[in-house]
C-alpha atoms as a PDB file:
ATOM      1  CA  UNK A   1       0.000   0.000   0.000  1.00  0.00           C
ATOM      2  CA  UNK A   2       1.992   3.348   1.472  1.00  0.00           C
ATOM      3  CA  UNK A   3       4.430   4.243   4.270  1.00  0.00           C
ATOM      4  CA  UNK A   4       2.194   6.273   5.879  1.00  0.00           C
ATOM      5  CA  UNK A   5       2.713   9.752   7.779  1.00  0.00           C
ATOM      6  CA  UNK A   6       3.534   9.116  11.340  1.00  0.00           C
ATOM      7  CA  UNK A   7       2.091  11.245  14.136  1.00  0.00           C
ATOM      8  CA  UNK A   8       4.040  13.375  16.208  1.00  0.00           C
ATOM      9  CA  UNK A   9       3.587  14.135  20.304  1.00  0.00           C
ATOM     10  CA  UNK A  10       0.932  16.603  21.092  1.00  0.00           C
ATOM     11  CA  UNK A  11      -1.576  14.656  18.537  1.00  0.00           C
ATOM     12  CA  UNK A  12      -4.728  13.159  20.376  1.00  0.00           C
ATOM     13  CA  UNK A  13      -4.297   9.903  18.865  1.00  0.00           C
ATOM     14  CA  UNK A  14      -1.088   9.187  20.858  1.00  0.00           C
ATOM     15  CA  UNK A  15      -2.860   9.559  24.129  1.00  0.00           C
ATOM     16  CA  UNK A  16      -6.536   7.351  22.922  1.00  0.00           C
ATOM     17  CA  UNK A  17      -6.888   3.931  23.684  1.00  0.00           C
ATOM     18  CA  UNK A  18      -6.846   1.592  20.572  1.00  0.00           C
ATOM     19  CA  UNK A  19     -10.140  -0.394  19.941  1.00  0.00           C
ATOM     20  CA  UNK A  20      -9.456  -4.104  19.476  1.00  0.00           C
ATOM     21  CA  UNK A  21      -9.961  -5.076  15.346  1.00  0.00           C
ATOM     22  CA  UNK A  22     -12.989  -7.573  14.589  1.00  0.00           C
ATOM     23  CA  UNK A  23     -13.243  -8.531  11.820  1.00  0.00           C
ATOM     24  CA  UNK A  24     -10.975  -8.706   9.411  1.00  0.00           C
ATOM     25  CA  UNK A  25     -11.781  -7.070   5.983  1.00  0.00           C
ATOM     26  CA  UNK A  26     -10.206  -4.797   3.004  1.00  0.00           C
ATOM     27  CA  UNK A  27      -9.905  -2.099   5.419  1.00  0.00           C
ATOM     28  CA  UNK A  28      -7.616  -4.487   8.323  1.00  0.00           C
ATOM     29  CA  UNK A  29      -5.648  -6.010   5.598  1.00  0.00           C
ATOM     30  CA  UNK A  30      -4.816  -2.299   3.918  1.00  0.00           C
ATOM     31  CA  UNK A  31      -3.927  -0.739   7.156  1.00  0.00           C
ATOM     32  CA  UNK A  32      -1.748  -3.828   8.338  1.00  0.00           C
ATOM     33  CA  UNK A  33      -0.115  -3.188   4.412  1.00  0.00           C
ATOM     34  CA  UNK A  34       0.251   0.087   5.255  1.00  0.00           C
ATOM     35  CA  UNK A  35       2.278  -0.815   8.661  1.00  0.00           C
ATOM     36  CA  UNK A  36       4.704  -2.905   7.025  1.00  0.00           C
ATOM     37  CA  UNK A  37       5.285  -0.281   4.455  1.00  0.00           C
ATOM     38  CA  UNK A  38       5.584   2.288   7.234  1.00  0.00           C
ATOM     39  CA  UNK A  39       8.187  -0.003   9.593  1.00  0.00           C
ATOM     40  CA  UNK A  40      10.247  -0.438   6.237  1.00  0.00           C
ATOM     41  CA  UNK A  41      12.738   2.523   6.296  1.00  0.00           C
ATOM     42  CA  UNK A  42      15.908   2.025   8.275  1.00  0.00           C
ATOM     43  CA  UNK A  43      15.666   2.906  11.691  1.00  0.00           C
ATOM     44  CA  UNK A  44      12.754   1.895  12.644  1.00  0.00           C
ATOM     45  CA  UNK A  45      11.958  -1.074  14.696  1.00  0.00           C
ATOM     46  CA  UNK A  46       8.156  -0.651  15.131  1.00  0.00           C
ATOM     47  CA  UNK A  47       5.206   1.537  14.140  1.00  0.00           C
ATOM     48  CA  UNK A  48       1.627   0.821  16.206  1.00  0.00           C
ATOM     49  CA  UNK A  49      -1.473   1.882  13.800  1.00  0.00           C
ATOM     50  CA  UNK A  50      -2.186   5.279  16.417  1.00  0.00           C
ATOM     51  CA  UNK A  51       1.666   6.333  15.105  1.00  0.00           C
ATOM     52  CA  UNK A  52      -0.241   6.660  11.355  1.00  0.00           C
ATOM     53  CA  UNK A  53      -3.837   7.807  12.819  1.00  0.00           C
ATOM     54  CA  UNK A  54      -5.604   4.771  13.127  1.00  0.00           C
ATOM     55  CA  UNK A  55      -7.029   3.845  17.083  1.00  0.00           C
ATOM     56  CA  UNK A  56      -7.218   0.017  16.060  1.00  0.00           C
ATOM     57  CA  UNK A  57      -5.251  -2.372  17.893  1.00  0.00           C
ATOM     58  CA  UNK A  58      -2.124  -3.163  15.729  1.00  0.00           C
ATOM     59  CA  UNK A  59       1.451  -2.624  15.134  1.00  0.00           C
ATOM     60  CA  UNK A  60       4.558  -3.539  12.845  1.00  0.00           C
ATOM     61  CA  UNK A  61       8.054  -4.517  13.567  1.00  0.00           C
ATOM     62  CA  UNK A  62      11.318  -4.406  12.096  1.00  0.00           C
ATOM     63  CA  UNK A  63      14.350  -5.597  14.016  1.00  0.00           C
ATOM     64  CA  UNK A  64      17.250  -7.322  12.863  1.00  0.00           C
ATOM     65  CA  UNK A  65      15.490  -7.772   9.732  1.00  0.00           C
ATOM     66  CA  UNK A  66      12.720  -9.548  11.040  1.00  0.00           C
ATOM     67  CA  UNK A  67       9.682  -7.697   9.934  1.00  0.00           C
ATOM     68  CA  UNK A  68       6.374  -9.030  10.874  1.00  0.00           C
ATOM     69  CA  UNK A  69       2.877  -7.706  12.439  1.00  0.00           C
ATOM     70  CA  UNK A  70       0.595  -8.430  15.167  1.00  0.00           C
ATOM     71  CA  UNK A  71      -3.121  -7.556  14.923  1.00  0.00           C
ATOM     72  CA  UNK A  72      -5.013  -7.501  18.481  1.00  0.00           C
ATOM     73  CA  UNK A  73      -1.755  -8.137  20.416  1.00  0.00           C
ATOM     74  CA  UNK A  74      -1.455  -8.675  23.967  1.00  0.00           C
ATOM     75  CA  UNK A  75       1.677  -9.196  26.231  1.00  0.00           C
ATOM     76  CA  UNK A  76       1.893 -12.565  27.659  1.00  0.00           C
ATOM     77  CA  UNK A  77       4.933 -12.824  29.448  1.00  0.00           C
ATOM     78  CA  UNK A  78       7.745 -10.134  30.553  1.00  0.00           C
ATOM     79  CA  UNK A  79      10.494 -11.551  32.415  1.00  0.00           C
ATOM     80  CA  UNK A  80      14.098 -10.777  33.765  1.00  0.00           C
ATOM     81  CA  UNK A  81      15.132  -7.943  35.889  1.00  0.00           C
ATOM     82  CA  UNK A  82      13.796  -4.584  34.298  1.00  0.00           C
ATOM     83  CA  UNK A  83      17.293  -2.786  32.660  1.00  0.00           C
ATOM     84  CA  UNK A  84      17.259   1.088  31.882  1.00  0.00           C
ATOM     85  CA  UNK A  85      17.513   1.172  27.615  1.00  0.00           C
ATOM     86  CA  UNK A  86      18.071   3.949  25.929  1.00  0.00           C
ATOM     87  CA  UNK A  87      14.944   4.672  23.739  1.00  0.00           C
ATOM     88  CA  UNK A  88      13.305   7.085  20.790  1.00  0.00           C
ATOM     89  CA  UNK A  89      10.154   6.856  19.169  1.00  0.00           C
ATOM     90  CA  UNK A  90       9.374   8.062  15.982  1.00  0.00           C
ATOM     91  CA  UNK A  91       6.484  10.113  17.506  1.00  0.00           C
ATOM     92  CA  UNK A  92       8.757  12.296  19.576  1.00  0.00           C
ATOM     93  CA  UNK A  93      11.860  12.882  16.904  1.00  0.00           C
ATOM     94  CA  UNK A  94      15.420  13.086  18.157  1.00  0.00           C
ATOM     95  CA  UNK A  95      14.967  12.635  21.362  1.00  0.00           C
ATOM     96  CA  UNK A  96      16.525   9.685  23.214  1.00  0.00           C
ATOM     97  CA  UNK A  97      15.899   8.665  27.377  1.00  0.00           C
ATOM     98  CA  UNK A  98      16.699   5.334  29.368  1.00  0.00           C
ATOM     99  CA  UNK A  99      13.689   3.629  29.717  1.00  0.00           C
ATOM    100  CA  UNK A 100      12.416   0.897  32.535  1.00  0.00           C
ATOM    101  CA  UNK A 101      12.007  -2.554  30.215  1.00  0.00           C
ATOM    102  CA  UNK A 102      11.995  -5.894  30.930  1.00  0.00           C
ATOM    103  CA  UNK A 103      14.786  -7.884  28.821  1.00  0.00           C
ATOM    104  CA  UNK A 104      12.328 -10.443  27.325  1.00  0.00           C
ATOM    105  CA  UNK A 105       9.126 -10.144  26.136  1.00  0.00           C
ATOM    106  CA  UNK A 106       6.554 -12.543  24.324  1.00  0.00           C
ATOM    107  CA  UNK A 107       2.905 -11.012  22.905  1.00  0.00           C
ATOM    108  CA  UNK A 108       0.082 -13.016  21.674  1.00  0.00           C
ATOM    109  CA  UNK A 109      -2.328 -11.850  18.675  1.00  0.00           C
ATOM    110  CA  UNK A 110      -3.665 -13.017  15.389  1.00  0.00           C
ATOM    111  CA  UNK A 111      -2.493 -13.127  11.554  1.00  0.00           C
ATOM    112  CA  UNK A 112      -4.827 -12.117   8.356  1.00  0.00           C
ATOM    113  CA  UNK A 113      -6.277 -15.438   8.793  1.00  0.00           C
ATOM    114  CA  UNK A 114      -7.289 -15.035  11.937  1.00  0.00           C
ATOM    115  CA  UNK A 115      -4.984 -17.637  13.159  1.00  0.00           C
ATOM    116  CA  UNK A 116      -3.211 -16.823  16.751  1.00  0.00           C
ATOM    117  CA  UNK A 117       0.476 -16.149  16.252  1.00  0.00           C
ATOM    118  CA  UNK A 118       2.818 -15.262  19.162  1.00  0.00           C
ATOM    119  CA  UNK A 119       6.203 -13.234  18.663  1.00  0.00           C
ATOM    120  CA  UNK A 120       9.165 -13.481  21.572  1.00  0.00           C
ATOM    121  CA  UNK A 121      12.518 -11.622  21.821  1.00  0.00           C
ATOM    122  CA  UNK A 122      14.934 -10.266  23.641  1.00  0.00           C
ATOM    123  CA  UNK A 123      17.083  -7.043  23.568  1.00  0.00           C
ATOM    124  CA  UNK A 124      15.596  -4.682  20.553  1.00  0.00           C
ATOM    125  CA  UNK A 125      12.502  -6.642  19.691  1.00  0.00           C
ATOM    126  CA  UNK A 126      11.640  -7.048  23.711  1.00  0.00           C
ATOM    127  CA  UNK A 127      11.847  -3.290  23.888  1.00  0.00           C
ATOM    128  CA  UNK A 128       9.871  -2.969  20.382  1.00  0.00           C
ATOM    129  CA  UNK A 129       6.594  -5.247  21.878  1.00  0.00           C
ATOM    130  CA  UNK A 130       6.499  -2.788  24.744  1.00  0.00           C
ATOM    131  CA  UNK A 131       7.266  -0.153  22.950  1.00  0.00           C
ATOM    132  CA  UNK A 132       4.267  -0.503  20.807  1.00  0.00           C
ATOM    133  CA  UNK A 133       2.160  -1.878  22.909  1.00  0.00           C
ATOM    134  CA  UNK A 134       2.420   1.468  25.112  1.00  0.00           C
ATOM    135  CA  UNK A 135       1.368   2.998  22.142  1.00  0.00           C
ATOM    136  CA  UNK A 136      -2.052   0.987  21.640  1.00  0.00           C
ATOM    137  CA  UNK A 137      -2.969   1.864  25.013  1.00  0.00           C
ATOM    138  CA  UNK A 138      -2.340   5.593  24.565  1.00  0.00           C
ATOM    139  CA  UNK A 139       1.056   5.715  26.500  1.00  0.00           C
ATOM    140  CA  UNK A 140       3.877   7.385  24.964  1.00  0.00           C
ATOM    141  CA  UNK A 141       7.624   5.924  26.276  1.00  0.00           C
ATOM    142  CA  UNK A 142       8.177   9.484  28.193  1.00  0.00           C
ATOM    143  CA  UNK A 143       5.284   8.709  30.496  1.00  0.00           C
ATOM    144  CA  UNK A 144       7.593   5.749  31.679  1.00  0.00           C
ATOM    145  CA  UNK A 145      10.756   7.968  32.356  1.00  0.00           C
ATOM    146  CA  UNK A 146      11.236   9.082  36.374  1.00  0.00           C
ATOM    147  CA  UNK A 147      10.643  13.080  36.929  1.00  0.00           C
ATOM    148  CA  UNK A 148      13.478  14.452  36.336  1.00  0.00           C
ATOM    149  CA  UNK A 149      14.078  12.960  32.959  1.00  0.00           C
ATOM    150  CA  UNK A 150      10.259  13.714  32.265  1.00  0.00           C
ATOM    151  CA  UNK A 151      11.118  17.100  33.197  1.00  0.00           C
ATOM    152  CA  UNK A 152      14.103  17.277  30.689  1.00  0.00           C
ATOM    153  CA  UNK A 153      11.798  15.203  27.304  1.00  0.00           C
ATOM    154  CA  UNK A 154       9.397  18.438  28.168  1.00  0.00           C
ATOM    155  CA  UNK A 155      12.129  21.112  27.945  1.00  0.00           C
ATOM    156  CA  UNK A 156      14.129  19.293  24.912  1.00  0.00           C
ATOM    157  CA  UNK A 157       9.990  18.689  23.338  1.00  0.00           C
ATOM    158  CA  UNK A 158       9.311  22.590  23.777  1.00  0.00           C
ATOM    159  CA  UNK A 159      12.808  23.650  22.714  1.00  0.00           C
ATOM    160  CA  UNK A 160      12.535  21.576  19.028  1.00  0.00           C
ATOM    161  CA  UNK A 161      11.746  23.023  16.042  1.00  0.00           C
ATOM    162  CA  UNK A 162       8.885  20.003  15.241  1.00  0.00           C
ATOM    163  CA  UNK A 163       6.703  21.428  18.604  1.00  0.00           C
END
């Protein structure tokens, strides 16, 4: 289909909770087109549908070149001590702040056919299933960062020339 524009902090859709996807028409199968298209470019290791507009409940990924989607996905399992990892998102460009995450993650969901896939990872793609997961439940990384570091996104946020 199209990479797709992605939204940048201070739009509503960021902050909405994602309705789960029923069925699965034209419509799921375009915008789940549209996520792989969007995950493509280097540098990006995930893009959840709210990132491109769309409050449905799915994302892309695209780490280690391993690109795949989830549609309805849920976390399953976290596990391992929570490590600080430096993190961006492509909603909040150039800036970069450790970020609580647990080294392994696993998330259930389903395929275009409806069947139940699961995806699992550690390192990159752990930090990617959070990271996008946030997302479909309106949470933006910088709402996991302590106060002072909050304090500091806000300033750097206000301070760029995208605000």
């Amino acid at each position: 289909m199209t990479e797709r524009q992605i939204r940048i902090f201070g739009d509503p859709v960021l902050k909405t909770m994602s309705e789960p996807i029923g069925a699965i028409d034209a419509g799921v199968r375009g915008l789940v087109d549209d996520l792989l298209d969007s995950v493509r470019p280097p540098g990006r290791a995930g893009v959840a549908a709210s990132q491109i507009g769309v409050n449905l409940r799915a994302f892309s990924y695209n780490v280690d070149g391993r690109i795949g989607y989830l549609i309805n996905p849920v976390l399953v399992e976290l596990s391992g001590e929570p490590e600080a990892m430096d993190e961006g998102c492509l909603s909040v460009p150039g800036l970069w702040f450790p970020t609580m995450r647990y080294p392994y993650a696993r998330a259930r969901g389903v395929d275009l056919e409806g069947h139940e896939v699961q995806v699992e990872g550690t390192g990159v793609l752990a930090q990617a299933l959070q990271h996008e997961t946030d997302h479909l439940n309106g949470m933006l990384y910088l709402d996991r960062l302590d106060k002072e570091r909050r304090r500091e996104a806000m300033k750097q946020i206000r301070e760029s020339d995208w605000f």
